[in-house]
N, C-alpha and C. Protein backbone atom coordinates (compact mmCIF):
# COMPACT_ATOMS: atom_id res chain seq x y z
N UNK A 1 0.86 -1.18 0.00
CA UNK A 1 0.00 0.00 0.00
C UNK A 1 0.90 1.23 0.00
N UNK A 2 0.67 2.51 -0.87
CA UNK A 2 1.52 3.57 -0.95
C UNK A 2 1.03 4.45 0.02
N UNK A 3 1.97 5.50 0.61
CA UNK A 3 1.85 6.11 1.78
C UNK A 3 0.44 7.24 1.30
N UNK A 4 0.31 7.50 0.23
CA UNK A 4 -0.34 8.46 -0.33
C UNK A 4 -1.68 7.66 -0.01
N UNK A 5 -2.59 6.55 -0.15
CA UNK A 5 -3.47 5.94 0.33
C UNK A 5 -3.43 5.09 1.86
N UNK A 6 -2.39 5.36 2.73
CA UNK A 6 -2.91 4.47 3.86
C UNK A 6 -4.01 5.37 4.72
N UNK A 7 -4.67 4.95 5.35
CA UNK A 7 -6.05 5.62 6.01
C UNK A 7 -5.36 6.33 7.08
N UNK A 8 -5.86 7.56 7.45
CA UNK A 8 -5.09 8.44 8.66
C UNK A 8 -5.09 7.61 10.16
N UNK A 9 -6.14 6.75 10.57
CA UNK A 9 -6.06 6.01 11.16
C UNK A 9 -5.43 4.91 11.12
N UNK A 10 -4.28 4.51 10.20
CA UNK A 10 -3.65 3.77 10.39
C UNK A 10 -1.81 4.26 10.42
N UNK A 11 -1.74 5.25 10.18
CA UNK A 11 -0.18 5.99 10.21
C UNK A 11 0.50 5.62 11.61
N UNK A 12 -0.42 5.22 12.40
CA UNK A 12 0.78 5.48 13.90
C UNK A 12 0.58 3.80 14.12
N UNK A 13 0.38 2.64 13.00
CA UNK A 13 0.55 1.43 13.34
C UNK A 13 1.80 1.01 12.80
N UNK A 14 2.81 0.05 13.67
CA UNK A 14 3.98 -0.22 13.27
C UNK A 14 4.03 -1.58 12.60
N UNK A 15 4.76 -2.30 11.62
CA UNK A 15 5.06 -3.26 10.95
C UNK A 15 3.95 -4.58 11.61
N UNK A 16 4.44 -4.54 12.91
CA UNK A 16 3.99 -5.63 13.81
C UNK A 16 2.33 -5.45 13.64
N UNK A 17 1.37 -4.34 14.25
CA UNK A 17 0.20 -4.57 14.31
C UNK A 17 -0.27 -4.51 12.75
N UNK A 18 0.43 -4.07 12.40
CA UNK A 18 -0.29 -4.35 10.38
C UNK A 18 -0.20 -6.00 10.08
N UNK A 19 0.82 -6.71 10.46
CA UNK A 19 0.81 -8.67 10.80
C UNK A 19 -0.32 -8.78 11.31
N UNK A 20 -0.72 -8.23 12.65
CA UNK A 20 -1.36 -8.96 13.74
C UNK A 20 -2.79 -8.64 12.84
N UNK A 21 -3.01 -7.81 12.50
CA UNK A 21 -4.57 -7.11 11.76
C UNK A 21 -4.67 -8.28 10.67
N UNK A 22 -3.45 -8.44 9.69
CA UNK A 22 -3.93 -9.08 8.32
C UNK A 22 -4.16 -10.42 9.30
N UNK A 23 -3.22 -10.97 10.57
CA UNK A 23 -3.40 -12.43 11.01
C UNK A 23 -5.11 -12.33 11.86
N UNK A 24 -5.46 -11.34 12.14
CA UNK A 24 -6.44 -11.85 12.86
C UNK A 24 -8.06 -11.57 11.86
N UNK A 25 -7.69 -11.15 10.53
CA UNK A 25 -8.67 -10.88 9.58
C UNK A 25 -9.03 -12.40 9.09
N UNK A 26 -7.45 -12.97 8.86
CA UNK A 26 -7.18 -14.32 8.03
C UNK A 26 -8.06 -15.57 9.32
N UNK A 27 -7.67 -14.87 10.65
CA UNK A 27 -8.21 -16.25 11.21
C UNK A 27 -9.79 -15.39 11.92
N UNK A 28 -10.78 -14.74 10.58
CA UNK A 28 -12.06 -14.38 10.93
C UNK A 28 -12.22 -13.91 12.08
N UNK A 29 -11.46 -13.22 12.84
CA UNK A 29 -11.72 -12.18 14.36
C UNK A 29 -11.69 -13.29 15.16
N UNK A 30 -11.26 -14.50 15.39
CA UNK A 30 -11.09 -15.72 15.79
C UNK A 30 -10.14 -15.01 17.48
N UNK A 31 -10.22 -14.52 18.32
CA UNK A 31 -9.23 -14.45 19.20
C UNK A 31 -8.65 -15.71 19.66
N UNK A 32 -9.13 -16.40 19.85
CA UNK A 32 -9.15 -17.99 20.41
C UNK A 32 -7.78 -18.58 19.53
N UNK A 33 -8.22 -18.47 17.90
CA UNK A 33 -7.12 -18.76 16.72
C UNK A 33 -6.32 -17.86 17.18
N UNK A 34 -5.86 -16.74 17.26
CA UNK A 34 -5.11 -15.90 17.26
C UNK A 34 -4.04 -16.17 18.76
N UNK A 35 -4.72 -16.22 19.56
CA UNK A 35 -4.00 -16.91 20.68
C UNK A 35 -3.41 -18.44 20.17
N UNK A 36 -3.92 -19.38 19.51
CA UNK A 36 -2.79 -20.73 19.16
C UNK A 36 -1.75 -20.46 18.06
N UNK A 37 -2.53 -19.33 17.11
CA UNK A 37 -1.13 -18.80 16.15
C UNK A 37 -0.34 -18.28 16.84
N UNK A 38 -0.07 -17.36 17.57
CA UNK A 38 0.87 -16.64 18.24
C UNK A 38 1.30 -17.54 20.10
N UNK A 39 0.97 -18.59 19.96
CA UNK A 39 1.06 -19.21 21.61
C UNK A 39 1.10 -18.37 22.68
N UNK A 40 -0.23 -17.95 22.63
CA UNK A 40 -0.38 -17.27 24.47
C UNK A 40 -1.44 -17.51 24.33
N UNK A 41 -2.10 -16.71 25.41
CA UNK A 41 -3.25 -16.68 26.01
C UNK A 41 -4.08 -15.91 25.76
N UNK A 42 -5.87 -16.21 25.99
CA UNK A 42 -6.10 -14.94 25.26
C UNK A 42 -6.44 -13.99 25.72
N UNK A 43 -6.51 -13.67 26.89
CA UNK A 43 -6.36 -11.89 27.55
C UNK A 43 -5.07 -11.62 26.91
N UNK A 44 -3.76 -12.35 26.45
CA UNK A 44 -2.74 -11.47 25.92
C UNK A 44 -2.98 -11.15 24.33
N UNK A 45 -4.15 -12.00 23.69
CA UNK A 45 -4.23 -11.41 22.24
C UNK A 45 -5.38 -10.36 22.35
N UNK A 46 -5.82 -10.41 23.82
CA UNK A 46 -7.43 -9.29 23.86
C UNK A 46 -6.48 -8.10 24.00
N UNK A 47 -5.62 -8.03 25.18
CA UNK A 47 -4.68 -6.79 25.67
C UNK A 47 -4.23 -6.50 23.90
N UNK A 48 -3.88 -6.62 23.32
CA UNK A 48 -2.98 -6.65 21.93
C UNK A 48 -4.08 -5.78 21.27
N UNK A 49 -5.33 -6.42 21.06
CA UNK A 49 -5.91 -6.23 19.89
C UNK A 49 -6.58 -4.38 21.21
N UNK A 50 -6.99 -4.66 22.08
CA UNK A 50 -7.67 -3.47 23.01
C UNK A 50 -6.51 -2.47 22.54
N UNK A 51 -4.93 -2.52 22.18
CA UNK A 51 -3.89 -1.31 22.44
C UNK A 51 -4.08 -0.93 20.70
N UNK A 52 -4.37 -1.79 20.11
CA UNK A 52 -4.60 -1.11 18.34
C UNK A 52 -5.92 -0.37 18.37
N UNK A 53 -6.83 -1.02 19.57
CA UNK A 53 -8.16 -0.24 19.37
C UNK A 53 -7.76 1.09 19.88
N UNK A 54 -6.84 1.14 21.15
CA UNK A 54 -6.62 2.68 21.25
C UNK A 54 -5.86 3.75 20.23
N UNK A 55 -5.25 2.92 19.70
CA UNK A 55 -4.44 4.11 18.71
C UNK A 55 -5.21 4.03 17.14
N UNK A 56 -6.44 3.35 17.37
CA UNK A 56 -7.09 3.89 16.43
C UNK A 56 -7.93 5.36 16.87
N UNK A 57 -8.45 4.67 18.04
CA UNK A 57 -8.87 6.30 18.43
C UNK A 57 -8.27 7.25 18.88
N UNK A 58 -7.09 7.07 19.39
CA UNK A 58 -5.74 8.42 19.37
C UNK A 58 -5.84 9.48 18.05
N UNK A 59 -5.61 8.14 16.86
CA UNK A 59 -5.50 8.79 15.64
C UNK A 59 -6.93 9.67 15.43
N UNK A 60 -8.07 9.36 15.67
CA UNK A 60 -9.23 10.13 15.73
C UNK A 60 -9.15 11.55 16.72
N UNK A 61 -8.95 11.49 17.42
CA UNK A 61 -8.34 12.80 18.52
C UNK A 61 -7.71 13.80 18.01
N UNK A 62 -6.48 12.68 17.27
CA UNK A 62 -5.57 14.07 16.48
C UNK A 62 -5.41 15.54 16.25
N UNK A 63 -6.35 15.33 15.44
CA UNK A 63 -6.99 16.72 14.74
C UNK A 63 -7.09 17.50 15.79
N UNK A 64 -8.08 17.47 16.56
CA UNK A 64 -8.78 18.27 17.68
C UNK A 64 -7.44 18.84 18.66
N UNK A 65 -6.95 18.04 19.54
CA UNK A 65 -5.96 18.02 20.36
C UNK A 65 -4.75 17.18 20.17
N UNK A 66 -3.91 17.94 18.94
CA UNK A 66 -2.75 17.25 18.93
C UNK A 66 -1.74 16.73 20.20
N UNK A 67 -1.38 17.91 20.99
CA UNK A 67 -0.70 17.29 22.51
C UNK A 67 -1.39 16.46 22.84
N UNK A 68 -2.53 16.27 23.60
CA UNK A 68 -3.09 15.18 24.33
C UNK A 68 -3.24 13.90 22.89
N UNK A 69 -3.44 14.15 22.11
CA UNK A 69 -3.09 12.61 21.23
C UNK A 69 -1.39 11.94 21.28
N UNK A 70 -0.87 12.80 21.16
CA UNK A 70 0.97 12.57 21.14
C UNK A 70 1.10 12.17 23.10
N UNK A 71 0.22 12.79 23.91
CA UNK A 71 0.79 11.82 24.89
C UNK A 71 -0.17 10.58 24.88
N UNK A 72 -1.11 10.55 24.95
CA UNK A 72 -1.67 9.02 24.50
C UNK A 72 -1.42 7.87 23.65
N UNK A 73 -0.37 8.67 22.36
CA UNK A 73 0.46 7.67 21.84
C UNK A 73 1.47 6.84 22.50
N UNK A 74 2.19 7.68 23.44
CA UNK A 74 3.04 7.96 24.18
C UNK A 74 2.95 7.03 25.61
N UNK A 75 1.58 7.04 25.90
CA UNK A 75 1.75 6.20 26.91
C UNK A 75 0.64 4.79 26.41
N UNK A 76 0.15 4.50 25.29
CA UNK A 76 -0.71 3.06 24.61
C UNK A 76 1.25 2.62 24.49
N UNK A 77 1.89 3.10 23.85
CA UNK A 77 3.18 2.55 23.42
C UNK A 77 4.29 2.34 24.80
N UNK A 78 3.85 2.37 26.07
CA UNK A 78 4.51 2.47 26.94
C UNK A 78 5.91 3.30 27.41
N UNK A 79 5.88 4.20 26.43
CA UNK A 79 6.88 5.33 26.64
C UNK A 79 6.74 6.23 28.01
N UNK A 80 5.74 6.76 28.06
CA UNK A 80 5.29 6.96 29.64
C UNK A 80 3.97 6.41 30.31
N UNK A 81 4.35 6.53 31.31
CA UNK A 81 3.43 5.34 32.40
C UNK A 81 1.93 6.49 32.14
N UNK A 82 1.10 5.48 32.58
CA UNK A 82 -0.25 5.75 32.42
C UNK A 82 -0.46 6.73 33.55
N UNK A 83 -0.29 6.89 34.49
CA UNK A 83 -0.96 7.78 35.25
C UNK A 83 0.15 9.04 35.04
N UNK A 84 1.19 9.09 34.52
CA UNK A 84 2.31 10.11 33.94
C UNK A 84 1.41 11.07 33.13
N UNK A 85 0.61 10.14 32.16
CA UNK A 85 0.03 10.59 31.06
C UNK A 85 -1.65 11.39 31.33
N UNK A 86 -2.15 10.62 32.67
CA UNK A 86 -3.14 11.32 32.67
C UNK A 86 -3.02 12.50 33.54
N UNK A 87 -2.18 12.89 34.28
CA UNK A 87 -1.42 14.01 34.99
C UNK A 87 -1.10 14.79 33.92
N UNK A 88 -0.32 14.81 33.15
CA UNK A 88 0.09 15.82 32.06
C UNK A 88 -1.35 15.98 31.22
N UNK A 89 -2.17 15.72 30.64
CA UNK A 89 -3.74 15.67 30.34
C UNK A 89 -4.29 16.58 31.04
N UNK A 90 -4.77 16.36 32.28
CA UNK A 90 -5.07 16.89 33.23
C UNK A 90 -4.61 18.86 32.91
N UNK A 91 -3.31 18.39 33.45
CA UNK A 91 -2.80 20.15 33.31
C UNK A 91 -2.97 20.71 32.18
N UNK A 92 -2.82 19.90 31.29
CA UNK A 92 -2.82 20.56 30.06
C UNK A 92 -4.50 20.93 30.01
N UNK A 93 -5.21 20.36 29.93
CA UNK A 93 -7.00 20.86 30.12
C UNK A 93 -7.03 22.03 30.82
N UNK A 94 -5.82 21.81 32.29
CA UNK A 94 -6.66 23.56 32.83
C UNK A 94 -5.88 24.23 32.41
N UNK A 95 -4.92 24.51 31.50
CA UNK A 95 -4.29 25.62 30.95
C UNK A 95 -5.72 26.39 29.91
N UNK A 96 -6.20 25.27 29.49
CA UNK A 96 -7.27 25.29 28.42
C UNK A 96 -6.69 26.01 26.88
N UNK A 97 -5.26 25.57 27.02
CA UNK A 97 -4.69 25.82 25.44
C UNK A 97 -5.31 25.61 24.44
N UNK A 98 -5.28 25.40 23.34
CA UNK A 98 -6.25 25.26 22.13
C UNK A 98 -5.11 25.11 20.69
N UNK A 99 -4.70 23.99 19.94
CA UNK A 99 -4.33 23.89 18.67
C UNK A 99 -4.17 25.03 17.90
């Protein structure tokens, strides 16, 4: 797929969840399959598939509030810890900055 057609909601997915999407299309939304293709368990293919559901809606945010999307990238990708992220959120709301 050329960069000029990938969907804006999909720009902040890396090599890996573009596999995991075509593998879990191929095994029909199968989590169950998807857990014996990949050998774990399946709260670890639910956790997996729940962190693509967030940075699909990160990517929806975007627009509106670029900072608060870039730290939500930031902490779905474990770069900073979750309550790091909703603290900086937080402040940033009562500044009430605006894009």
């Amino acid at each position: 797929m050329s960069l000029e057609i990938i969907p804006e909601w999909m720009v902040n997915f890396e090599d890996e969840d573009v596999t995991f999407i075509k593998k879990f299309l191929r095994a029909s939304g199968s989590l169950k399959e998807m857990a014996r293709q990949y050998g774990v368990t399946y709260p670890t293919v639910r956790l997996r598939l729940d962190k693509l559901i967030q940075k699909i809606q990160i990517s929806e945010d975007t627009a509106n509030e670029p900072y608060i999307a870039l730290i939500k990238r930031l902490a779905v990708s474990e770069k900073v810890d979750f309550d790091t992220a909703k603290i900086l959120i937080a402040e940033y709301k009562k500044l009430g900055v605006r894009a």
